[in-house]
N, C-alpha and C. Protein backbone atom coordinates (compact mmCIF):
# COMPACT_ATOMS: atom_id res chain seq x y z
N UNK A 1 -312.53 85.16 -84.64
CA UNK A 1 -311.94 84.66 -83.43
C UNK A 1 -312.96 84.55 -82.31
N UNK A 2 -313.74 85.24 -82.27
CA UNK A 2 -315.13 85.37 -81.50
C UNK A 2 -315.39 84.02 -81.49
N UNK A 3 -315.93 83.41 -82.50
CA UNK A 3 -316.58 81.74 -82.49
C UNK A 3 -315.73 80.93 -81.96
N UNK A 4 -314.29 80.95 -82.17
CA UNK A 4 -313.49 80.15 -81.55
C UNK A 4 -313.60 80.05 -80.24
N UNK A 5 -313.23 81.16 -79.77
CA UNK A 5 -313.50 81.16 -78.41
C UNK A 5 -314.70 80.70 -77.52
N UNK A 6 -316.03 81.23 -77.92
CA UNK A 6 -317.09 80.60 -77.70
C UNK A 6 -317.16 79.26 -77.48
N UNK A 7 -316.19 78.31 -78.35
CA UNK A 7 -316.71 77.25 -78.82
C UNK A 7 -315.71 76.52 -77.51
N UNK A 8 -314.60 76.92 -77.21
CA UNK A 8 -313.93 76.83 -76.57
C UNK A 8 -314.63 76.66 -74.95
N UNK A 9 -315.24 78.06 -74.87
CA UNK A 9 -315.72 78.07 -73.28
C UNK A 9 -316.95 77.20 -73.10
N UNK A 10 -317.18 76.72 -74.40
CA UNK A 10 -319.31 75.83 -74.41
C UNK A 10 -318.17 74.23 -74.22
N UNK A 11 -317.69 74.36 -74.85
CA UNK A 11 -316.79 72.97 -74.63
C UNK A 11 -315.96 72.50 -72.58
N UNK A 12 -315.82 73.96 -72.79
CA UNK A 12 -314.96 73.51 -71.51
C UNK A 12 -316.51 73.52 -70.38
N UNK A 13 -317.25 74.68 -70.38
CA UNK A 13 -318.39 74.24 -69.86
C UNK A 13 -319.21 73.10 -69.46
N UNK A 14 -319.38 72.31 -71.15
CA UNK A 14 -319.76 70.94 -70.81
C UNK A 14 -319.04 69.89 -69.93
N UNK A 15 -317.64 70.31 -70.10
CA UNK A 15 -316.91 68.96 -69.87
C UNK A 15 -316.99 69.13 -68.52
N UNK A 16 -316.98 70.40 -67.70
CA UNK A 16 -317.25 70.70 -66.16
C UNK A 16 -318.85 69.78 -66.16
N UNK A 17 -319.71 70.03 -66.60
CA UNK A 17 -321.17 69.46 -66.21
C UNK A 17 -321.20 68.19 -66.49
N UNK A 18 -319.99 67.80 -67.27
CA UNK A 18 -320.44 66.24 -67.42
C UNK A 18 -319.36 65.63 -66.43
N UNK A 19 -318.58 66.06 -65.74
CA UNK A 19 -317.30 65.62 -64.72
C UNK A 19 -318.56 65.70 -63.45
N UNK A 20 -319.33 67.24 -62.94
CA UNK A 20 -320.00 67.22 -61.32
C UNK A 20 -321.24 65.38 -61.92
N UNK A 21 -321.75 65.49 -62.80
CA UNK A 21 -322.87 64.91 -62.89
C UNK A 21 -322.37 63.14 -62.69
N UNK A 22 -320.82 62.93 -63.48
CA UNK A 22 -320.33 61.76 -62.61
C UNK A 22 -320.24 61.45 -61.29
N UNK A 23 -319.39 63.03 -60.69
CA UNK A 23 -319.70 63.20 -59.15
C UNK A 23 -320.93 62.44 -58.55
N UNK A 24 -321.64 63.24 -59.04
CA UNK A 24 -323.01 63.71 -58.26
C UNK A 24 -323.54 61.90 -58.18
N UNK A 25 -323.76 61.49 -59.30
CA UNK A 25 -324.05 59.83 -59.61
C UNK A 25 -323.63 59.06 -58.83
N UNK A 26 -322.25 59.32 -58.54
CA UNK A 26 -321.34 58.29 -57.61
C UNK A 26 -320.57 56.99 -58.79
N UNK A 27 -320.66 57.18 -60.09
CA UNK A 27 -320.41 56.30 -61.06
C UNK A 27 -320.88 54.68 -60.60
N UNK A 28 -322.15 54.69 -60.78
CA UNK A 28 -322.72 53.61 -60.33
C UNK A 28 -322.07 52.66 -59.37
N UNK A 29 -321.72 53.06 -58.06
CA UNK A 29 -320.69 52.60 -56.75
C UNK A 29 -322.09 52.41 -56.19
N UNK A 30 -322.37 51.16 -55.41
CA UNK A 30 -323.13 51.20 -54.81
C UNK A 30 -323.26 51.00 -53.27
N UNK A 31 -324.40 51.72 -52.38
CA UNK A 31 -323.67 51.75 -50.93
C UNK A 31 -323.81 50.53 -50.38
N UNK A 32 -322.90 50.45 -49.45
CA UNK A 32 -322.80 49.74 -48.25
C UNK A 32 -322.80 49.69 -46.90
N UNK A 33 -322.86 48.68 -46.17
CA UNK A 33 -323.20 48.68 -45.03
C UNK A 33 -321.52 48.74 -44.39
N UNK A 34 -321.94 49.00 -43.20
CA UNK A 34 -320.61 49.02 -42.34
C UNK A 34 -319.72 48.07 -42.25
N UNK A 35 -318.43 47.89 -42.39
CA UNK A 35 -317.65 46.81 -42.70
C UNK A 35 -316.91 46.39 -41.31
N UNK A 36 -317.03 45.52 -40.29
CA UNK A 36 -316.05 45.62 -39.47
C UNK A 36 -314.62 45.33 -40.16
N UNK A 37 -313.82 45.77 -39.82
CA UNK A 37 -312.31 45.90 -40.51
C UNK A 37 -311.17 45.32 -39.20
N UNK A 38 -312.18 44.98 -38.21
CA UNK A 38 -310.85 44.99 -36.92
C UNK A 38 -310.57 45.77 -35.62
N UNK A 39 -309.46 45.48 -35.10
CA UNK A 39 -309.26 46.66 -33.72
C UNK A 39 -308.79 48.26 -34.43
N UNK A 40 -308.74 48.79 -33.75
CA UNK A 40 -308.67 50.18 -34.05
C UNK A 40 -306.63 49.97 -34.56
N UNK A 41 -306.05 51.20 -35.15
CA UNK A 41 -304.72 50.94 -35.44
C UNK A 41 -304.28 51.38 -34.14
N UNK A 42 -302.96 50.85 -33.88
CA UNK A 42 -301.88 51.07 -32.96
C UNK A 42 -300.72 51.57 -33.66
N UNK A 43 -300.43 52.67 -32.23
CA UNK A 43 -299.08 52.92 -32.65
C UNK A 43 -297.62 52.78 -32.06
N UNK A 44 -296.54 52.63 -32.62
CA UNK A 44 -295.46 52.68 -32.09
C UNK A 44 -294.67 53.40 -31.36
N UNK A 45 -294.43 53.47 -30.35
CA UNK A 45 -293.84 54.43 -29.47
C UNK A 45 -292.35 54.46 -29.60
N UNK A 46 -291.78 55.12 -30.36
CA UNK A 46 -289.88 54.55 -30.48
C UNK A 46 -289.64 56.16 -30.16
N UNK A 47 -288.35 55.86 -29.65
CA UNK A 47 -287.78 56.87 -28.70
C UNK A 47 -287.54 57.41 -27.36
N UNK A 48 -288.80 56.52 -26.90
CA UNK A 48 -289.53 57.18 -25.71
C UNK A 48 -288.10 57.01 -24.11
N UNK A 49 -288.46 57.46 -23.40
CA UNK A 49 -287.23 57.65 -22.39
C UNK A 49 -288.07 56.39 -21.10
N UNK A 50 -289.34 55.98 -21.87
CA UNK A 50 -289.85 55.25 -20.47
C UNK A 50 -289.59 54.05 -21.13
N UNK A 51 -290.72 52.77 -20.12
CA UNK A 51 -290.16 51.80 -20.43
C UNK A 51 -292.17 51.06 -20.84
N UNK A 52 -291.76 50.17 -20.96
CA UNK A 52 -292.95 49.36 -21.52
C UNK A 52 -293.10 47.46 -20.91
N UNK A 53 -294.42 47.97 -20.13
CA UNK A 53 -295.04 46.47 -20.11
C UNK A 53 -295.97 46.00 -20.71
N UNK A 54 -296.08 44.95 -21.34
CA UNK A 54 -296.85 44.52 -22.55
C UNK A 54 -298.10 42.95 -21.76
N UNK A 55 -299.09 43.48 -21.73
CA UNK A 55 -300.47 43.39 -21.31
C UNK A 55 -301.11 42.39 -22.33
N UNK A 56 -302.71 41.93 -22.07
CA UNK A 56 -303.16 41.05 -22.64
C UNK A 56 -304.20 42.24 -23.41
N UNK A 57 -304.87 42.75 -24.15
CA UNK A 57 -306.12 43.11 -24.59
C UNK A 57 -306.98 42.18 -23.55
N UNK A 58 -308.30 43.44 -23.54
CA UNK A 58 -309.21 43.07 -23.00
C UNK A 58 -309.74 41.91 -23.90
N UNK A 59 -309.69 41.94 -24.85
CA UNK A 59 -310.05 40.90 -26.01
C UNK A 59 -309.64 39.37 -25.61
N UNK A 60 -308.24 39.51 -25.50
CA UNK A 60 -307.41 38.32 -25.21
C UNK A 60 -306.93 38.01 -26.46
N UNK A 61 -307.03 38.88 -27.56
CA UNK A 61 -306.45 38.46 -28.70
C UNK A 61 -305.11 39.26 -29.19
N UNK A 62 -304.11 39.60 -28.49
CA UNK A 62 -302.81 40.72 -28.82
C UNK A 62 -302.47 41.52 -27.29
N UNK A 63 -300.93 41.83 -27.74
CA UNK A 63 -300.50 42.65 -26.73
C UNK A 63 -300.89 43.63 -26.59
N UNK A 64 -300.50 44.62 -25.85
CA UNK A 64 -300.83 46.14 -25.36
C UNK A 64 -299.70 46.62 -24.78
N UNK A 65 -298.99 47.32 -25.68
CA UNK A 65 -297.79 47.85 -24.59
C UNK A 65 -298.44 49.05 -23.76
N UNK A 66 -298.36 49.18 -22.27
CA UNK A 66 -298.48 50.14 -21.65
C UNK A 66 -297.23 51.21 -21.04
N UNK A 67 -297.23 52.05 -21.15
CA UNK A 67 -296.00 52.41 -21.08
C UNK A 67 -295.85 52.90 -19.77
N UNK A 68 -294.59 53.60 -19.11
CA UNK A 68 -294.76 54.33 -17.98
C UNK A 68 -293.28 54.81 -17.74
N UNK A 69 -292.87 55.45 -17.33
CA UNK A 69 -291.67 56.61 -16.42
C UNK A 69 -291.04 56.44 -15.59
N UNK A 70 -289.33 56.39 -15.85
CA UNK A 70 -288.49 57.16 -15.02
C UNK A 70 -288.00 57.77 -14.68
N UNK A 71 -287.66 58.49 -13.83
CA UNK A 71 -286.85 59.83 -13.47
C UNK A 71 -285.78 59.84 -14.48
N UNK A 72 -285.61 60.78 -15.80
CA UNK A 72 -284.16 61.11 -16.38
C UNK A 72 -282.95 60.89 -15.64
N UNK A 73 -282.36 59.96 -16.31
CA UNK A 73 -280.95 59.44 -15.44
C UNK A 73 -280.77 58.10 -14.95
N UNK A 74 -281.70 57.47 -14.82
CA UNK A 74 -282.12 56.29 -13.96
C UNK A 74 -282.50 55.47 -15.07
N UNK A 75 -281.71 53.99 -14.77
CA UNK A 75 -282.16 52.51 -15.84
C UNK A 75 -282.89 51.79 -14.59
N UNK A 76 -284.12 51.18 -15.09
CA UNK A 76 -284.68 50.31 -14.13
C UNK A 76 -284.44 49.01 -14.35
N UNK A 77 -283.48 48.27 -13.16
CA UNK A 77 -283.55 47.05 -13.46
C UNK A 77 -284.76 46.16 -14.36
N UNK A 78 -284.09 45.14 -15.00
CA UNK A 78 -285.21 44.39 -15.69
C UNK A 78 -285.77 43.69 -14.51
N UNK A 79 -284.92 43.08 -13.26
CA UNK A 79 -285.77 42.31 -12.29
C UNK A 79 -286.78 42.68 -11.80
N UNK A 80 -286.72 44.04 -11.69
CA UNK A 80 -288.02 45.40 -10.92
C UNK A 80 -288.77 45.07 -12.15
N UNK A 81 -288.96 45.73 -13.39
CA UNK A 81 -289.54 45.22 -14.04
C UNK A 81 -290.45 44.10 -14.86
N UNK A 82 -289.71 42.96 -14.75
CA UNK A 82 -290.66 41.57 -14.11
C UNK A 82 -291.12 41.74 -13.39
N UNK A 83 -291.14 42.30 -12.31
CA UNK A 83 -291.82 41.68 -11.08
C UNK A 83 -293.04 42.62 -11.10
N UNK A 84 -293.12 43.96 -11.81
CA UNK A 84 -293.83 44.75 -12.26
C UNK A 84 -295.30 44.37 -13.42
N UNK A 85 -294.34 43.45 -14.18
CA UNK A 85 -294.87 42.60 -15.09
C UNK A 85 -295.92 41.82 -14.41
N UNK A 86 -295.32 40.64 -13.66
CA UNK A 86 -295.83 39.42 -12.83
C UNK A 86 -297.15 40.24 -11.82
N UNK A 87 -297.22 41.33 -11.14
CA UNK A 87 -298.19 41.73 -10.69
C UNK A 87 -299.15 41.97 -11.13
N UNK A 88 -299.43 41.79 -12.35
CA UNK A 88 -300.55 42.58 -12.99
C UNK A 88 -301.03 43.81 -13.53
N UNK A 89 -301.77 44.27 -14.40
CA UNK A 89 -301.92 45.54 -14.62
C UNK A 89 -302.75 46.36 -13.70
N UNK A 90 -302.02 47.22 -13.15
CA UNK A 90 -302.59 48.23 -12.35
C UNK A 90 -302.77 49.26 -12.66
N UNK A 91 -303.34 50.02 -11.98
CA UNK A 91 -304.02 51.69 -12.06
C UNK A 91 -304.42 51.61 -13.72
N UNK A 92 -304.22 52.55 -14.69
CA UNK A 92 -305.10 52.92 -16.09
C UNK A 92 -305.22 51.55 -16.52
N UNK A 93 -304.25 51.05 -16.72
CA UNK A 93 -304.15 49.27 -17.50
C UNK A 93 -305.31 49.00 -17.25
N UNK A 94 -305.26 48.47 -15.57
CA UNK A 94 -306.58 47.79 -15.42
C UNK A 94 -307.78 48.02 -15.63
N UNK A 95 -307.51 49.39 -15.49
CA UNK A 95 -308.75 50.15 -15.48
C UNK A 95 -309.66 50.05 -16.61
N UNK A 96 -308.65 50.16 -18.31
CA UNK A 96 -308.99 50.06 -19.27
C UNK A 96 -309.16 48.48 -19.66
N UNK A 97 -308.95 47.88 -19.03
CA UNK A 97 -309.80 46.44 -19.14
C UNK A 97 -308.43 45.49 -19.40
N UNK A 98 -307.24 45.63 -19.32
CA UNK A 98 -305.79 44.78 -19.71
C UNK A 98 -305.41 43.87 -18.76
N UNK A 99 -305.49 42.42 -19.49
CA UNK A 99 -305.21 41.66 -18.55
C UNK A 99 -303.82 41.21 -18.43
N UNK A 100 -303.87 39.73 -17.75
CA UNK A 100 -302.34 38.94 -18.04
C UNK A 100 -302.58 37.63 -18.05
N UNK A 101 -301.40 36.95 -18.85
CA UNK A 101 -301.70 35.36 -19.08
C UNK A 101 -300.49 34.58 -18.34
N UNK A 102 -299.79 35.52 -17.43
CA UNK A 102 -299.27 34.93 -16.74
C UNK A 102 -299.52 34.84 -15.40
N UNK A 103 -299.19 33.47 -14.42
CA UNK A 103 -299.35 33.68 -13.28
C UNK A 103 -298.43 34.14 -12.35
N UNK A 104 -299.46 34.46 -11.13
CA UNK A 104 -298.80 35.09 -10.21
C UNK A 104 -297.29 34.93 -9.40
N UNK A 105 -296.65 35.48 -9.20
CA UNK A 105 -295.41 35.18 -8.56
C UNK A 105 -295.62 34.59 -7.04
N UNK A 106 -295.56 33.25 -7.24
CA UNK A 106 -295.71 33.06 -5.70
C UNK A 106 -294.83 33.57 -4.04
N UNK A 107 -296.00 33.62 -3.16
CA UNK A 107 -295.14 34.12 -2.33
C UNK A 107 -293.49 33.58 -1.98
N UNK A 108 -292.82 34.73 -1.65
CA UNK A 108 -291.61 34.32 -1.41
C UNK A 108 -290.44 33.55 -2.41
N UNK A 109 -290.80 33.82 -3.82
CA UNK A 109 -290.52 33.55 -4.51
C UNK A 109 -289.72 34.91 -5.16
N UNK A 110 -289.54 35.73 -5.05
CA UNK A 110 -289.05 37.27 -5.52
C UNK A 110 -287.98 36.56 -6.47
N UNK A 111 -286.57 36.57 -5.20
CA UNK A 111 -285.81 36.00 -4.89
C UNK A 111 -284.94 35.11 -6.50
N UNK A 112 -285.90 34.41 -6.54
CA UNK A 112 -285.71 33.55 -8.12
C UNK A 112 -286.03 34.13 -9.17
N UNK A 113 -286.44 35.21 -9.05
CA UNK A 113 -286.54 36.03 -10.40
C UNK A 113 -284.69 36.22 -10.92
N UNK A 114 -284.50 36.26 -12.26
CA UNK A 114 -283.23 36.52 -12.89
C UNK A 114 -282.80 36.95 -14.12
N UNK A 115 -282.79 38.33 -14.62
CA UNK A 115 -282.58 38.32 -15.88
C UNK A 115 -281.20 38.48 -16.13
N UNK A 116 -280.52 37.70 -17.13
CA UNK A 116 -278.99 37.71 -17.48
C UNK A 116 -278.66 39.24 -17.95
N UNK A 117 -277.34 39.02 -17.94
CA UNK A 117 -277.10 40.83 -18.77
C UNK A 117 -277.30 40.36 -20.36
N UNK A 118 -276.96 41.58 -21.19
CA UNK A 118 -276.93 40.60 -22.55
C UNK A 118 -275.91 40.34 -23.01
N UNK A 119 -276.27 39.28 -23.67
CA UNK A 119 -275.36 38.61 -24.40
C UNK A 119 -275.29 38.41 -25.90
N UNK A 120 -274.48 38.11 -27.06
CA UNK A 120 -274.70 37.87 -27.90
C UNK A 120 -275.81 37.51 -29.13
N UNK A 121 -276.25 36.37 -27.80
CA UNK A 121 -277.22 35.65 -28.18
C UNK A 121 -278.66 36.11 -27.47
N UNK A 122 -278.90 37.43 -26.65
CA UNK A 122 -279.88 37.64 -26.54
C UNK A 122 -279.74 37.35 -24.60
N UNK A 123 -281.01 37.27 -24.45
CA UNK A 123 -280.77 37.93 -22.81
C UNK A 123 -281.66 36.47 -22.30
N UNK A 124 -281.27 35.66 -20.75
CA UNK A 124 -282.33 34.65 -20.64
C UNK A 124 -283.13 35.09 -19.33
N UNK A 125 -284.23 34.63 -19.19
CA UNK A 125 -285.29 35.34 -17.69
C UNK A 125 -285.52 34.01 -17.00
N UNK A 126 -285.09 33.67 -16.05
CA UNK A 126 -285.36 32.48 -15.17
C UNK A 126 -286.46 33.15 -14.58
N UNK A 127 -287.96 32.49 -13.91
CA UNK A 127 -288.74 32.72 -13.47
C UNK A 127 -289.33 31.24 -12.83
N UNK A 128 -289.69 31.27 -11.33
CA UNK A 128 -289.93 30.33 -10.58
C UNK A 128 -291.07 29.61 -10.62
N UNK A 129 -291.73 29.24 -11.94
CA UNK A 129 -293.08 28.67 -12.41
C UNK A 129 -292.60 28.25 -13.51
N UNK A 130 -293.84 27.38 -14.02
CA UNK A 130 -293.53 26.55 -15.25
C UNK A 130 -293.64 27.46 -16.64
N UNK A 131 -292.66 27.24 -17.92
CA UNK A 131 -293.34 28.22 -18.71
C UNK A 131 -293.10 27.42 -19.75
N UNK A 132 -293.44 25.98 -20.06
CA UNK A 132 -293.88 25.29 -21.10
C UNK A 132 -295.03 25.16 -21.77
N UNK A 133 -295.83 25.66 -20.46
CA UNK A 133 -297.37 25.21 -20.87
C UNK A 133 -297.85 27.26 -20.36
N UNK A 134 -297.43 27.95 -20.90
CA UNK A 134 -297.55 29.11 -21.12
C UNK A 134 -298.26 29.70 -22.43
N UNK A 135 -299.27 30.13 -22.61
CA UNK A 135 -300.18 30.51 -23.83
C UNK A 135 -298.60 31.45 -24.71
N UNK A 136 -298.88 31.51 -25.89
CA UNK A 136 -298.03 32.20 -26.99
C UNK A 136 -298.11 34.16 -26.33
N UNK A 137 -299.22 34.00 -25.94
CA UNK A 137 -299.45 35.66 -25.51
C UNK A 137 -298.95 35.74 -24.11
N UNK A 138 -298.63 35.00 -23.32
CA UNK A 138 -298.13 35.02 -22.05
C UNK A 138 -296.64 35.02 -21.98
N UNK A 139 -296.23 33.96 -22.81
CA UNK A 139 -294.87 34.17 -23.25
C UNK A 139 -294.38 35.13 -23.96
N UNK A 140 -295.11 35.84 -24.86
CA UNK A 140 -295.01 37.26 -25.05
C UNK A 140 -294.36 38.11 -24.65
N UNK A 141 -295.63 38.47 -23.35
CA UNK A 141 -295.58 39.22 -22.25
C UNK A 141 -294.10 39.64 -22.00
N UNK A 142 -293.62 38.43 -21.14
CA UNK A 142 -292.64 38.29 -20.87
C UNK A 142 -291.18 38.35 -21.97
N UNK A 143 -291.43 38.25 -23.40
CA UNK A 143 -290.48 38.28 -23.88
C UNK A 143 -290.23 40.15 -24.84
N UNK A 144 -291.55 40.37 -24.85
CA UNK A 144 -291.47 42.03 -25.18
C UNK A 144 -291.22 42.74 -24.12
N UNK A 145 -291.71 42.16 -23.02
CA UNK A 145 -291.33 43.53 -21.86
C UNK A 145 -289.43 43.62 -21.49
N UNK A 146 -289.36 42.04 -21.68
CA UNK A 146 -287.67 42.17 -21.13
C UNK A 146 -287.22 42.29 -22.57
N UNK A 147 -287.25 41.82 -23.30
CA UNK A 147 -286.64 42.39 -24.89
C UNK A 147 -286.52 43.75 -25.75
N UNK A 148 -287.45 44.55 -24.95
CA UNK A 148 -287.36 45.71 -25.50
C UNK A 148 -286.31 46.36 -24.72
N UNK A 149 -286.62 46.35 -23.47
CA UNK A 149 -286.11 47.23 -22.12
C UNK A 149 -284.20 46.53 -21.73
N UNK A 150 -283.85 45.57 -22.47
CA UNK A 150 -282.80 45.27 -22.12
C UNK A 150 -281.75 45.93 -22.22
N UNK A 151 -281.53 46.73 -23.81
CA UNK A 151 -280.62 47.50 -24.51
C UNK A 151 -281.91 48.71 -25.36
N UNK A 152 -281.31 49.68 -25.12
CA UNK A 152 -282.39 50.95 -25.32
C UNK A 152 -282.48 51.05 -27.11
N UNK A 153 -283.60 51.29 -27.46
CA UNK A 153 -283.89 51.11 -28.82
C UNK A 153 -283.42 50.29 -29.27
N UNK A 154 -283.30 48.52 -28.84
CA UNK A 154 -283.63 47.25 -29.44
C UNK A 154 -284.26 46.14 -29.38
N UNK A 155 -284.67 45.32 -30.01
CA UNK A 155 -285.19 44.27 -29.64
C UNK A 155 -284.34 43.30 -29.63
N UNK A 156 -284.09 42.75 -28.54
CA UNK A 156 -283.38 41.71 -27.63
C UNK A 156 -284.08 40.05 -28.01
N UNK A 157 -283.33 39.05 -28.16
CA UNK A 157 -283.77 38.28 -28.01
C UNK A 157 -284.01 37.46 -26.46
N UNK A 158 -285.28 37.02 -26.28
CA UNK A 158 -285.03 36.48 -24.86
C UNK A 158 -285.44 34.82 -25.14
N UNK A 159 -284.74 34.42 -23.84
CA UNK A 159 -285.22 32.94 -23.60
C UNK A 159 -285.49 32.78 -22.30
N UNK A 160 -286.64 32.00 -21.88
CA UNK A 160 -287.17 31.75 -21.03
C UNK A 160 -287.10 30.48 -20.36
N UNK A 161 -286.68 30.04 -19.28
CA UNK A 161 -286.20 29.29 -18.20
C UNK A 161 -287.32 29.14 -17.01
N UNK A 162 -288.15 28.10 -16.98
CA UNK A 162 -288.88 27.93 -15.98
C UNK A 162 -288.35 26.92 -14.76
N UNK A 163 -289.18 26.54 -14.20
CA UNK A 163 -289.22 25.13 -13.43
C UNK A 163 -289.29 24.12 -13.92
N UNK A 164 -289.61 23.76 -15.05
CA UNK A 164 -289.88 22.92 -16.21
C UNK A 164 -288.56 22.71 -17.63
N UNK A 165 -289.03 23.70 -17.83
CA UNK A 165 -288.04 23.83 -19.02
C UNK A 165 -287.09 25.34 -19.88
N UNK A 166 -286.73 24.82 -20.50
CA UNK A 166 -286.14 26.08 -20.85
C UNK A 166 -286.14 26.68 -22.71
N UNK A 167 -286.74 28.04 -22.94
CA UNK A 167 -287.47 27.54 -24.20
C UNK A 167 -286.24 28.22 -24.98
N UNK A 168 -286.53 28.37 -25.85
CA UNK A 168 -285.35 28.94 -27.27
C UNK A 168 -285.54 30.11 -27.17
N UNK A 169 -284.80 31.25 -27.14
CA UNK A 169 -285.05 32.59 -27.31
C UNK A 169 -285.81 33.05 -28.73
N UNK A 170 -286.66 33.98 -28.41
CA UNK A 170 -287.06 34.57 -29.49
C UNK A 170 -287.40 35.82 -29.24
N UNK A 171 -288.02 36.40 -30.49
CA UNK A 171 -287.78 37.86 -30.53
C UNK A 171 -289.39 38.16 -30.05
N UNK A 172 -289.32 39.59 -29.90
CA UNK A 172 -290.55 40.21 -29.85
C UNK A 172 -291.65 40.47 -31.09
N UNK A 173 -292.65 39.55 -31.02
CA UNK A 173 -293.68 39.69 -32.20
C UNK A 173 -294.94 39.62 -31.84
N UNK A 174 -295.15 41.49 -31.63
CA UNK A 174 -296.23 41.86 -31.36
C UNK A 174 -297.81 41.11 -32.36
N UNK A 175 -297.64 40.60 -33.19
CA UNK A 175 -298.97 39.83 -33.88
C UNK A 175 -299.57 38.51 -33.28
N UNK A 176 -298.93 37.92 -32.53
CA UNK A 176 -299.22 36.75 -31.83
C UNK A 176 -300.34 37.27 -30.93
């Protein structure tokens, strides 16, 4: 029984030295150089008690939801919120380089801001500028910030109503 055993532990021995020495080799993998792969991952914020305005990347290529706070208890109008939107990114946003592809709310124009309550069919945002000729990421903007924030943990469909025209509601799709 002696030899058996022996033969046993020289066996299992090898098969350890011939498993590190694949290790060690790398099984003929050969290296490479650094791969760009893209922007860094993002994550989803669901649950959260605040609300979210959705920004340009410094890139100009995708949204950025930025998020921010209200006092427990308190719904912030969506109109406050547009108009929150329409100003631009301030304090960290900007800071961190987030732009916007929409323009400014002209003076004295507040006033014409309008978001419907919801409806069936989704919620509509009248805004006192043109939004036909609005980049896909600008219209965005505007349709994730009021689409999320309309009804709490959903995405809302919105449609958008300019001076111009009035577009089809759609949903929020952060890949554009």
């Amino acid at each position: 029984m002696t030899g058996h055993g022996t033969r046993s532990r020289a066996a299992a021995a090898t098969a350890a030295l011939v498993g590190c020495a694949l290790l060690l080799t790398g099984c003929g993998i050969k290296r490479t150089g650094v791969i760009d792969s893209g922007h860094a991952a993002t994550v989803k914020v669901s649950g959260s008690k605040g609300n979210f305005l959705y920004f340009v990347s410094k890139e100009g290529d995708r949204l950025v939801p930025t998020p921010f706070s209200v006092p427990e208890g308190y719904n912030l109008n969506p109109v406050v919120l547009l108009r929150l939107l329409l100003d631009g990114p301030r304090g960290r946003a900007g800071e961190v380089g987030l732009t916007t592809g929409l323009p400014r709310l002209p003076d004295g124009t507040e006033e014409q801001l309008v978001v419907s309550p919801y409806a069936h069919d989704g919620t509509r945002v009248r805004v006192p500028f043109a939004v036909g000729n609005l980049s896909d990421l600008a219209r965005m903007q505007l349709v994730c910030t009021i689409g999320t924030s309309v009804v709490t943990d959903t995405l809302s469909p919105v449609s958008l109503q300019g001076s111009d025209t009035t577009l089809p509601a759609a949903d929020c799709d952060l890949k554009r």
